[in-house]
Protein backbone atom coordinates (compact mmCIF):
# COMPACT_ATOMS: atom_id res chain seq x y z
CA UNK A 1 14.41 -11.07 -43.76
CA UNK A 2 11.52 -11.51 -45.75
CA UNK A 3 9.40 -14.16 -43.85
CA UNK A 4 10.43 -11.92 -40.34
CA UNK A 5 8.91 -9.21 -41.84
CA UNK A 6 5.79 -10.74 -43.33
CA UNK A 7 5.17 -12.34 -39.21
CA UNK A 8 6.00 -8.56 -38.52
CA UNK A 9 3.03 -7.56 -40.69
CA UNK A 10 0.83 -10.32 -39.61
CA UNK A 11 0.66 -9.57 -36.15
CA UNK A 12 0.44 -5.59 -36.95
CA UNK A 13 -2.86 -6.63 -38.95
CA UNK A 14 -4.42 -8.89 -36.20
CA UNK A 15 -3.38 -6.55 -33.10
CA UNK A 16 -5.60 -3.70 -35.67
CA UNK A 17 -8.50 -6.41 -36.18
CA UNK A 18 -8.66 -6.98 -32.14
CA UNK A 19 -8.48 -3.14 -32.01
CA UNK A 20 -11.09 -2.68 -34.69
CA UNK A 21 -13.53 -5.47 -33.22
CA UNK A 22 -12.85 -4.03 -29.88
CA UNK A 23 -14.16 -0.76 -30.57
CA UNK A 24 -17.09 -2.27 -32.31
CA UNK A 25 -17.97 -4.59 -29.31
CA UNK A 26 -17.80 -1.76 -27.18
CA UNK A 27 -19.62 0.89 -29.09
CA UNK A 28 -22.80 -1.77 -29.92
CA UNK A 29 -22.93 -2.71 -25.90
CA UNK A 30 -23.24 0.76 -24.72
CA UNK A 31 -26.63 0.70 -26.93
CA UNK A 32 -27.55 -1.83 -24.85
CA UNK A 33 -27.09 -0.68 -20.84
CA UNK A 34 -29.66 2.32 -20.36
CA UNK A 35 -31.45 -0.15 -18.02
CA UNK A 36 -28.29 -1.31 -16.13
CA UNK A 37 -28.12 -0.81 -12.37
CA UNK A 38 -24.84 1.08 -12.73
CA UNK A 39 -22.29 1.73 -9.46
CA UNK A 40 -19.10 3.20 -9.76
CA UNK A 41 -16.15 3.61 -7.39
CA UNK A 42 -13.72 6.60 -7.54
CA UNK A 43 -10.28 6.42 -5.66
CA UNK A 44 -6.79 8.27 -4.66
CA UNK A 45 -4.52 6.67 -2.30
CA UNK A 46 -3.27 9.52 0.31
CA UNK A 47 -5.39 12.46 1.94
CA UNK A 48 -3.43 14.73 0.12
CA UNK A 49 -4.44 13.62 -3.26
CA UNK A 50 -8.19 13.56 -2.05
CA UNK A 51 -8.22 17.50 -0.82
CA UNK A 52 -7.06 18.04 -4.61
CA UNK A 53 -8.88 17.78 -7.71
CA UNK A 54 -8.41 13.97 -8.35
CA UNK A 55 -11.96 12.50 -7.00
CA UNK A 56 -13.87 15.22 -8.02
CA UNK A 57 -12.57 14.72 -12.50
CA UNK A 58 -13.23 11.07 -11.74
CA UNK A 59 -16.71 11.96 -10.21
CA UNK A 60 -17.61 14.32 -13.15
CA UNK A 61 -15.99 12.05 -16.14
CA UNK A 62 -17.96 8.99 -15.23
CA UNK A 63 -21.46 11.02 -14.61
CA UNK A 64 -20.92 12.77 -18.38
CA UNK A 65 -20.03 9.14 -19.81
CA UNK A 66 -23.21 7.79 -18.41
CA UNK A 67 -25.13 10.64 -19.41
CA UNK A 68 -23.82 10.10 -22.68
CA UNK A 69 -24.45 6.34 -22.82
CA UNK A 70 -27.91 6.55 -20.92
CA UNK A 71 -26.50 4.79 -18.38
CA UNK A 72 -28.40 4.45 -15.34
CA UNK A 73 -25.30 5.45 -12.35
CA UNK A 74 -26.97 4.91 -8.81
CA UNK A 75 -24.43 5.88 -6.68
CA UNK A 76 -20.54 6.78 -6.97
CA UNK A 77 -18.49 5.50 -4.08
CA UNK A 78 -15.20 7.13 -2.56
CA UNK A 79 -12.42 5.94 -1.45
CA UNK A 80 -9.61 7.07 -0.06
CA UNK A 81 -6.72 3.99 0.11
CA UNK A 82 -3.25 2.40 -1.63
CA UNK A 83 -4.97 0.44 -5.02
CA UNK A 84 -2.85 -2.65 -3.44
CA UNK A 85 -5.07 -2.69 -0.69
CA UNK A 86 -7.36 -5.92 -1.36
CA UNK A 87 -9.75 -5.42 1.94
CA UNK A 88 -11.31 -2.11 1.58
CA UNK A 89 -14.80 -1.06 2.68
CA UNK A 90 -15.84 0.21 -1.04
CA UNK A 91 -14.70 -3.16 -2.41
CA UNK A 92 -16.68 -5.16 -0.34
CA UNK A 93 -19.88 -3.13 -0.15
CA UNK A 94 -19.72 -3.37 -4.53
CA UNK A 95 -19.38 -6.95 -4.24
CA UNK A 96 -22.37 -7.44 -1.53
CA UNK A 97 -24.40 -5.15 -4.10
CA UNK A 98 -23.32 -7.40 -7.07
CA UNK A 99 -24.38 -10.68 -4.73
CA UNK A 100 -27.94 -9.04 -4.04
CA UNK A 101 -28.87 -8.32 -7.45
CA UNK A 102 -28.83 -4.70 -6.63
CA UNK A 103 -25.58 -3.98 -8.75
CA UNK A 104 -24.94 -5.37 -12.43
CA UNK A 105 -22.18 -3.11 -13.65
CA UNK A 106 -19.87 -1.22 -12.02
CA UNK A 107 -17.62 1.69 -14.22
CA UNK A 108 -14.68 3.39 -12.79
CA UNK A 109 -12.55 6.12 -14.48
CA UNK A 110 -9.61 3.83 -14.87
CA UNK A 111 -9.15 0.01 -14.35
CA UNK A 112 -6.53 0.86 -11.69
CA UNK A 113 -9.12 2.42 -9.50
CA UNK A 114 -10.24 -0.70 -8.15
CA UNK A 115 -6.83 -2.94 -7.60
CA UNK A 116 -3.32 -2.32 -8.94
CA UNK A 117 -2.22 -5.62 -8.42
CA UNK A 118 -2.69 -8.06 -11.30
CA UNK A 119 -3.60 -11.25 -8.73
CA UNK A 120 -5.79 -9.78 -6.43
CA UNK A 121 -7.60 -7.61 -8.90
CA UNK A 122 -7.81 -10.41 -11.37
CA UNK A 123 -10.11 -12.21 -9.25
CA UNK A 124 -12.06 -9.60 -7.56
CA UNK A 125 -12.84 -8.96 -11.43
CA UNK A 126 -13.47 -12.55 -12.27
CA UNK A 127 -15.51 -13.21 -9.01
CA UNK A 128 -17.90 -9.99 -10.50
CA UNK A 129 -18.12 -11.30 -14.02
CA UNK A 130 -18.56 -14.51 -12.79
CA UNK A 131 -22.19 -13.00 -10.62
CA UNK A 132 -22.86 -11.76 -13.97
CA UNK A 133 -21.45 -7.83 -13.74
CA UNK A 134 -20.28 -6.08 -15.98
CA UNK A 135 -17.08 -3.87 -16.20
CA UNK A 136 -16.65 -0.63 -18.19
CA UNK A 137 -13.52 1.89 -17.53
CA UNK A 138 -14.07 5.13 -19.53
CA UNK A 139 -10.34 6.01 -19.80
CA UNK A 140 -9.63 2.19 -21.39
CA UNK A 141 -12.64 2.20 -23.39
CA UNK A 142 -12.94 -1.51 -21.64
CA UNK A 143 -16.43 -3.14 -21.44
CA UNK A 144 -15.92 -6.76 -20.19
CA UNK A 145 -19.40 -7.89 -21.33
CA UNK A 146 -17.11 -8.45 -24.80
CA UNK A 147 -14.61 -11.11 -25.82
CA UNK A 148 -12.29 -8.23 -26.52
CA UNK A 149 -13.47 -6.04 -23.78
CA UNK A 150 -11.64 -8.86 -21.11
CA UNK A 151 -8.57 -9.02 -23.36
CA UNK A 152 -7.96 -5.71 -23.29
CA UNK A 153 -8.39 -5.42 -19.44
CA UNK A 154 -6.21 -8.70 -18.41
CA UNK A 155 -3.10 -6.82 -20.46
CA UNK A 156 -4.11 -3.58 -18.77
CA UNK A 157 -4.10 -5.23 -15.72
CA UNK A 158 -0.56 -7.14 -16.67
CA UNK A 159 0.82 -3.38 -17.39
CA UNK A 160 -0.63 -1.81 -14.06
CA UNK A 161 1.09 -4.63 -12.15
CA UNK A 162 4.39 -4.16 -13.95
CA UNK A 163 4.12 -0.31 -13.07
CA UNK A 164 3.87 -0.68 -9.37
CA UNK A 165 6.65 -3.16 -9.42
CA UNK A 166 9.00 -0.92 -10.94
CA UNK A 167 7.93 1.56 -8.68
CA UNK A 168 8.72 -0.49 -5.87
CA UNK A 169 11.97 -1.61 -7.00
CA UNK A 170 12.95 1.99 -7.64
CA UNK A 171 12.43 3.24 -3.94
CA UNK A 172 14.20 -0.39 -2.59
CA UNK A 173 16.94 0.76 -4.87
CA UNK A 174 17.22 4.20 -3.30
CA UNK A 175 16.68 2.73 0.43
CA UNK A 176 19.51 0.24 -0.10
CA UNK A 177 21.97 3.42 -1.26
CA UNK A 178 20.99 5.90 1.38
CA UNK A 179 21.36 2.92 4.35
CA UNK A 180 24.80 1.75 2.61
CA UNK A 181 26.62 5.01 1.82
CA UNK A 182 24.60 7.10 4.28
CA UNK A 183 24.37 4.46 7.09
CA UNK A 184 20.82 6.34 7.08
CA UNK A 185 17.26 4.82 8.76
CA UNK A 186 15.18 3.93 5.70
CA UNK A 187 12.63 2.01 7.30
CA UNK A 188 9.45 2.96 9.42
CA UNK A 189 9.32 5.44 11.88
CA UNK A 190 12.55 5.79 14.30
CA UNK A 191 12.46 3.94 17.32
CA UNK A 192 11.22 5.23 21.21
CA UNK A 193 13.50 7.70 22.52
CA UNK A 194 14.34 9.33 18.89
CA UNK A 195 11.69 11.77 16.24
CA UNK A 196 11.56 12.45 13.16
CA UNK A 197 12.43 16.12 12.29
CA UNK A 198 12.93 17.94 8.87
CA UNK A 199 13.56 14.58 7.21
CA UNK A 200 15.97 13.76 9.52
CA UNK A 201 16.17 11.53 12.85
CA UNK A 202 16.52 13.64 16.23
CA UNK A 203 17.11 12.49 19.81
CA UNK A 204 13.90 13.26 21.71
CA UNK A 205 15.13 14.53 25.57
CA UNK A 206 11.72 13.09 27.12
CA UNK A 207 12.01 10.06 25.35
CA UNK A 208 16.03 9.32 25.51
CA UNK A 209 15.76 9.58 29.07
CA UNK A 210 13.42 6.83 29.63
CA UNK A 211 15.82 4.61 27.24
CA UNK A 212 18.63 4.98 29.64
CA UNK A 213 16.90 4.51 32.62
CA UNK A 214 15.38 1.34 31.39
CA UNK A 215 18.96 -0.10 30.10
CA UNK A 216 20.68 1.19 33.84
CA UNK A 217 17.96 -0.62 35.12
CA UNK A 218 18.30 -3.75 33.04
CA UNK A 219 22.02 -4.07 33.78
CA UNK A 220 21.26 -3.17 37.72
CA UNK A 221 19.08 -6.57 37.74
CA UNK A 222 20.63 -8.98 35.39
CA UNK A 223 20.74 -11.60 38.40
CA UNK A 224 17.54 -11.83 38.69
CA UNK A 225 15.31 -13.74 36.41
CA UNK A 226 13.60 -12.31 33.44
CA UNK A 227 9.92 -12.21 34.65
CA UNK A 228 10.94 -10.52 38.01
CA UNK A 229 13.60 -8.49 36.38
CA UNK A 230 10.70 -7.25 34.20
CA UNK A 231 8.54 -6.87 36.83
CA UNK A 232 11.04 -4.56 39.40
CA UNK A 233 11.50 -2.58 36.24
CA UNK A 234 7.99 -1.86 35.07
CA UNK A 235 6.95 -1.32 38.65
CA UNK A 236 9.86 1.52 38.83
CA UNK A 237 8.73 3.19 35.72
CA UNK A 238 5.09 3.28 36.73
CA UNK A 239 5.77 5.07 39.84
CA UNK A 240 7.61 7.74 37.99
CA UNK A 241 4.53 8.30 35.92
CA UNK A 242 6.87 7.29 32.45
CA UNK A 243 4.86 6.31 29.30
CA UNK A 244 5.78 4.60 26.47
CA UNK A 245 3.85 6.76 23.82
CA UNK A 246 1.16 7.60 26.22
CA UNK A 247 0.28 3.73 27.23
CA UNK A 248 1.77 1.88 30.26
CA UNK A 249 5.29 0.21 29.34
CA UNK A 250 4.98 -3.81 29.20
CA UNK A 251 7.51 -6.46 29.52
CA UNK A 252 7.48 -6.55 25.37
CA UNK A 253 8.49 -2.67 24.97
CA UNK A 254 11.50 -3.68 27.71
CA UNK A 255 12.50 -6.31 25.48
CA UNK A 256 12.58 -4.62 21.90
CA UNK A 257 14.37 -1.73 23.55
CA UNK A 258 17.37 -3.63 25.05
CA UNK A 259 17.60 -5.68 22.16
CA UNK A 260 17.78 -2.49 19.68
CA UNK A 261 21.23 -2.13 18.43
CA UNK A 262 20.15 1.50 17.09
CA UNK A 263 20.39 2.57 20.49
CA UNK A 264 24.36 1.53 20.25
CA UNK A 265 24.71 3.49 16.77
CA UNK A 266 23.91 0.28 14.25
CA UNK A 267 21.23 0.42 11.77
CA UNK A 268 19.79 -2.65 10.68
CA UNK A 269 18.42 -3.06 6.92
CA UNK A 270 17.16 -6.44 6.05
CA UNK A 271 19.51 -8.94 4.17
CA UNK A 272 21.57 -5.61 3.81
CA UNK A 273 23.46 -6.21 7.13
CA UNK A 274 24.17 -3.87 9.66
CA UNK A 275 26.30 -0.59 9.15
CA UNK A 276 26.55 2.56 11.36
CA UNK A 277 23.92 5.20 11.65
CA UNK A 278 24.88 8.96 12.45
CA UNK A 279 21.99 9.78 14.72
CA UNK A 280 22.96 10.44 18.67
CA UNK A 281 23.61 7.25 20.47
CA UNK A 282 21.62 7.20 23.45
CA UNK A 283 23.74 3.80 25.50
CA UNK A 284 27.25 2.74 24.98
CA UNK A 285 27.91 -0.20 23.46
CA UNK A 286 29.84 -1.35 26.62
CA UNK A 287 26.69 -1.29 28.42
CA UNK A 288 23.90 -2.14 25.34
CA UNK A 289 26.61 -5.58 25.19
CA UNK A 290 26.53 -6.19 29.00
CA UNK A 291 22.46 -6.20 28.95
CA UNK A 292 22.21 -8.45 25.85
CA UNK A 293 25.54 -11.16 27.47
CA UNK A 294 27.91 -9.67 25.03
């Protein structure tokens, strides 16, 4: 017990050394930025979060931290998209700044703001430091121009990563129960000829009368071959003026549809299988089998 406990105490004391020489690091650097071209990026990922308060206490946190570090903050972008999101327009306008010279250190309100994956934001954070920018995150109290500074943000980074995967897991854990034991669609929006309505999945009378006319149809010309079977059938559904989601129908929406076992009353999940669904069935399964040489 006793040489367990003295490691214990060992890495206690060196974890409060890196903490101590951390805050050091970061307190002498901020002495040193009042004539730093400072940009900063603020971000929520939905609309909904973006009509709130969200972007505007990142806004006003980062302008009071660089008015309290002199920090010279030239512009504050916004963005409204998912943190795993690697291409986004704010990203790559920072890092065209950074490669210009305009740009040489960029503060957000937390490190999360700019990726929430550890591999992609990893290197979007190396390729900055490695054009000689600097990061600071006021929430972290992270300033990568130290040796602890980029410590501190690569296990921050580790922990964000973890967070969204268990978030993730979480929702593929409650998709898996609700399509097993519910036999309900957990996946995307529903397919043509069905809506979405109160959470739940409707059949859509415009819509579900299209799908049956197109499997009729397909059944009607199964002697023919495929590209004039297509054909006959787009050409019928153009002349009565039917849409597939306001564009013209093409041989590929014909396809997808007769080869759609939700139509029949299966739901399809993934390496989960198939099970049934209890929405309306809008074909039999005598006839979805006969179109598909079941």
């Amino acid at each position: 017990m006793f040489p367990i406990s003295l490691m214990y105490y060992h890495y206690i004391h060196i974890y409060f050394v890196l903490v101590v020489i951390h805050f050091v690091n970061y307190t002498m650097n901020k002495k040193e930025k009042s004539m730093s071209k400072v940009y900063s990026i603020v971000r929520v990922s939905s609309v909904s979060q973006s009509d709130n308060t969200s972007l505007t206490n990142q806004k006003d946190t980062i302008q009071k931290y660089c008015e309290l570090y002199n920090l010279n903050l030239i512009e504050i972008i916004e963005e409204v998209y998912s943190g795993t999101t690697e291409d986004r327009d704010g990203l790559n306008y920072l890092m065209d700044k950074v490669k210009s010279g305009e740009c040489d250190t960029i503060i957000v309100y937390k490190i999360d703001r700019l990726m929430r994956d550890f591999r992609s934001g990893i290197n979007y954070i190396t390729d900055l430091m490695d054009l000689g920018c600097e990061i600071i995150s006021t929430q972290e109290q992270i300033d990568t121009s130290s040796i602890s500074g980029k410590f501190f943000l690569n296990m921050l980074l580790s922990l964000s990563e973890m967070d969204i995967s268990t978030i993730k897991f979480r929702l593929n854990n409650g998709k898996s129960h609700r399509f097993l034991n519910e036999g309900k669609r957990v996946c995307s929006s529903p397919p043509f000829g069905y809506s979405k309505r109160d959470g739940s999945v409707e059949m859509d009378e415009v819509e579900g009368k299209i799908v049956k006319y197109i499997f009729t149809l397909y059944n009607r010309y199964l002697h023919l071959t495929p590209y004039r079977r297509n054909k006959r059938i787009l050409n019928l559904l153009n002349s009565k003026g039917y849409l597939f989601r306001d564009k013209p129908f093409t041989s590929q929406h014909i396809k997808r549809m007769v080869t759609n076992p939700f139509y029949k009353g299966l739901n399809t999940f993934g390496e989960l299988g198939v099970t049934k669904h209890p929405y309306p069935h809008l074909v039999s399964s005598r006839l979805y089998n006969l179109c598909n040489g079941v």
